[in-house]
Structures are given as structure tokens and as C-alpha cells.
C-alpha atoms as a PDB file:
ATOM      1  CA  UNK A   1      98.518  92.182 137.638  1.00  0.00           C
ATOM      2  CA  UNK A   2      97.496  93.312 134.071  1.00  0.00           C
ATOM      3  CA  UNK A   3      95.971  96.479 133.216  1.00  0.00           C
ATOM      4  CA  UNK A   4      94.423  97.563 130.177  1.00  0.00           C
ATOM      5  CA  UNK A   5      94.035 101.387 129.126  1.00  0.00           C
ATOM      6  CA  UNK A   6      92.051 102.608 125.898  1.00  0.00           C
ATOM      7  CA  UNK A   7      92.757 105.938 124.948  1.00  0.00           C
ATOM      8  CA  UNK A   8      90.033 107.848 122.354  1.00  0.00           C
ATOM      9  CA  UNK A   9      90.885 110.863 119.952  1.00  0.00           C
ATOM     10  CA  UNK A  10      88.843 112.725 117.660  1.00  0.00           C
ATOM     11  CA  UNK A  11      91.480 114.691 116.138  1.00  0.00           C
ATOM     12  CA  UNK A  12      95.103 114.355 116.066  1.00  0.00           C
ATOM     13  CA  UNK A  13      95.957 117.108 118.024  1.00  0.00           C
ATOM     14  CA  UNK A  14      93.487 116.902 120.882  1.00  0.00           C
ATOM     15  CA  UNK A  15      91.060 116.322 122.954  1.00  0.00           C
ATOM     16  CA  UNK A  16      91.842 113.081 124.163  1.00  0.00           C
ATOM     17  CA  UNK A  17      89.921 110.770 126.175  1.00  0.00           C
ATOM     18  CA  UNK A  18      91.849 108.781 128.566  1.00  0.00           C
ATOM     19  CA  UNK A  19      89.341 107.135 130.706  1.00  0.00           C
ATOM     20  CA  UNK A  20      85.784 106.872 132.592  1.00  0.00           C
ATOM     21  CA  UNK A  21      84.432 107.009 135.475  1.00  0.00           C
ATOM     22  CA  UNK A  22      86.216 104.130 137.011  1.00  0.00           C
ATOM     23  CA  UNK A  23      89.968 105.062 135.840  1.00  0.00           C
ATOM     24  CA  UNK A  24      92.738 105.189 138.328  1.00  0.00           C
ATOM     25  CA  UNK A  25      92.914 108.629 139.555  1.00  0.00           C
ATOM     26  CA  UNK A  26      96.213 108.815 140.007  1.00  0.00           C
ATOM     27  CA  UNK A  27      97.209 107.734 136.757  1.00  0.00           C
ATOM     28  CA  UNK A  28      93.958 110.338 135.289  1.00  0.00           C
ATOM     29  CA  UNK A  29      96.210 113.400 137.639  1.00  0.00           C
ATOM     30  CA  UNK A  30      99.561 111.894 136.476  1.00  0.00           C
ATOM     31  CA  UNK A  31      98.190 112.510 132.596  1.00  0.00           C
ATOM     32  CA  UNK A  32      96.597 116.131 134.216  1.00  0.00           C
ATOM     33  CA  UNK A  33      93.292 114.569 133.270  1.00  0.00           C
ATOM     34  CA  UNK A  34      89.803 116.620 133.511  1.00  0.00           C
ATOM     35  CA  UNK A  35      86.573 114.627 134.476  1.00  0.00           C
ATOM     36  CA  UNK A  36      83.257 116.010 132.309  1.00  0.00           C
ATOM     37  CA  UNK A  37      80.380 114.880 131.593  1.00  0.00           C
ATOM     38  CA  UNK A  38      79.113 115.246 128.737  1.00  0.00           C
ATOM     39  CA  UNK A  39      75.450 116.477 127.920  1.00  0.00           C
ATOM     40  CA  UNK A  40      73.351 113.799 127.318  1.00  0.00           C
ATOM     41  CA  UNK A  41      75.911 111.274 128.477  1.00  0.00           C
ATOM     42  CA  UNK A  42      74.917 108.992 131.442  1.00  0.00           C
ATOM     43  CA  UNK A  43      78.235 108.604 132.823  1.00  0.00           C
ATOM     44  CA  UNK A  44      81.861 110.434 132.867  1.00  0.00           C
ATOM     45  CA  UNK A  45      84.764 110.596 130.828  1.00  0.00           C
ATOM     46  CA  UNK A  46      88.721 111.779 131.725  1.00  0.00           C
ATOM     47  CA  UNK A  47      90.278 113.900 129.034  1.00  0.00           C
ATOM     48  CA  UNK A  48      93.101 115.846 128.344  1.00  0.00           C
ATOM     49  CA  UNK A  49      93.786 118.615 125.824  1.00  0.00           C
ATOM     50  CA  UNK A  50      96.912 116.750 124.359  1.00  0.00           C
ATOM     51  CA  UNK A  51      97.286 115.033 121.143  1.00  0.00           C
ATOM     52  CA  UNK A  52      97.570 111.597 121.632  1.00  0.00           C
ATOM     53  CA  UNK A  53     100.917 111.221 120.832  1.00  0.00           C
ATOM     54  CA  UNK A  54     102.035 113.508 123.866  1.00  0.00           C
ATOM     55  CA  UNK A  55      99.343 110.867 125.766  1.00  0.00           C
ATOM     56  CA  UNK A  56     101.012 107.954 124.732  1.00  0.00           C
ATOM     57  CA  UNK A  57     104.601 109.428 125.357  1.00  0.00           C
ATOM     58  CA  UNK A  58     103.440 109.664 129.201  1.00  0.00           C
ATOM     59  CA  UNK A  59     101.881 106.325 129.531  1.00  0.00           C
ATOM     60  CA  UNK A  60     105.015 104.530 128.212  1.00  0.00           C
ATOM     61  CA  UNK A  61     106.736 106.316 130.822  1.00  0.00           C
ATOM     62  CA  UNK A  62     104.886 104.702 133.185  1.00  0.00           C
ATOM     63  CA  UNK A  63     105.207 101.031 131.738  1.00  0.00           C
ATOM     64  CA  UNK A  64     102.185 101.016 129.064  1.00  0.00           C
ATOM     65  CA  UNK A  65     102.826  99.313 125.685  1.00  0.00           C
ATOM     66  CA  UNK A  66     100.684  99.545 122.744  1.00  0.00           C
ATOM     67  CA  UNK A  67      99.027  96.336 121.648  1.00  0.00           C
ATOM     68  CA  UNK A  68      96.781  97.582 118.754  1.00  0.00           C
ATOM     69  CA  UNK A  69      95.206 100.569 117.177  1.00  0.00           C
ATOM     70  CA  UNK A  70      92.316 101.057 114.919  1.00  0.00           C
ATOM     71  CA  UNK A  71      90.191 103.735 113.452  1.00  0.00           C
ATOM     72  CA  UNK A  72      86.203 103.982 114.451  1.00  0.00           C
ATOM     73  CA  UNK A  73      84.890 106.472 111.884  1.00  0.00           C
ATOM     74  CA  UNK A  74      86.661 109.668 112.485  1.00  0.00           C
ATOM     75  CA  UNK A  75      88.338 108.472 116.041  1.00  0.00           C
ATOM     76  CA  UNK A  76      91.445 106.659 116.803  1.00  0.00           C
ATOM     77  CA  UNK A  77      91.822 103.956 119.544  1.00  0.00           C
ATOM     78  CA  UNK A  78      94.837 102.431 121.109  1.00  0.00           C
ATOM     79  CA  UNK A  79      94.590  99.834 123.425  1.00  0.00           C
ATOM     80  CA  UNK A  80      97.504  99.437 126.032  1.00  0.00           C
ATOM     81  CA  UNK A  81      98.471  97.137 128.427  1.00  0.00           C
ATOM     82  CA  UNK A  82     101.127  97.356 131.336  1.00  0.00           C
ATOM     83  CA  UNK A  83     102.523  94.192 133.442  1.00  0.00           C
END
């Protein structure tokens, strides 16, 4: 079973969004994950106040790999993937 996880950050030291609406929950507590919603935004977003590289520390932990990262204006994206 293959899962794929996209993690957003506008800054390098935080916020970072770690999923919607639909994310696993316990993985979303395991990160200590807030759900928001923000105004104007039809639909809800996990985040956490760590930089991503704290983010990505945890999710290897747990089996995620990186399998590519790119920049979307001022964000970053990483896209993982765990067996």
C-alpha cells in the first residue's frame, strides 16, 4: 500500500502545511498538526509551526522518503512517499 504526502512551506522556518481535510489523523497528531481554515478557503488545511526540515525529520521516522521537491513562487513542496 503506497502513500503519498505533500508537505507546503512559505518560509523556511514555519508554518508548514502538512495536509487537508482528508489526511490521516493520526499521522496529522503524530506531526502535532492544527486543522484551520482559512478565510475565504472552502476547505481545511493541517499545519504545524515547524520548519520543514523538523517536518521532514518526523516523517522519515515514520518510513517517508522524499521523491522530489520544487519551488511554486515563494513556497516549497516535497512530495513523499512511504511503502
Amino acid at each position: 500500500f503506497a502513500h503519498l504526502l505533500c508537505c507546503l512551506s512559505l518560509q523556511e522556518v514555519g508554518p508548514t502545511m502538512v495536509g487537508d481535510e482528508h489526511s490521516d489523523p493520526s499521522l496529522m497528531s503524530f506531526l502535532g498538526a492544527t486543522k484551520r481554515n482559512m478565510l475565504g478557503n472552502h476547505f481545511w488545511e493541517y499545519y504545524v509551526n515547524d520548519a520543514p526540515r523538523i517536518v521532514l525529520n518526523k516523517l522519515e521516522s515514520c518510513g517517508y522518503r522524499v521523491v522530489s521537491m520544487t519551488g511554486v513562487g515563494q513556497t516549497l513542496v516535497w512530495c513523499l512517499h512511504k511503502e
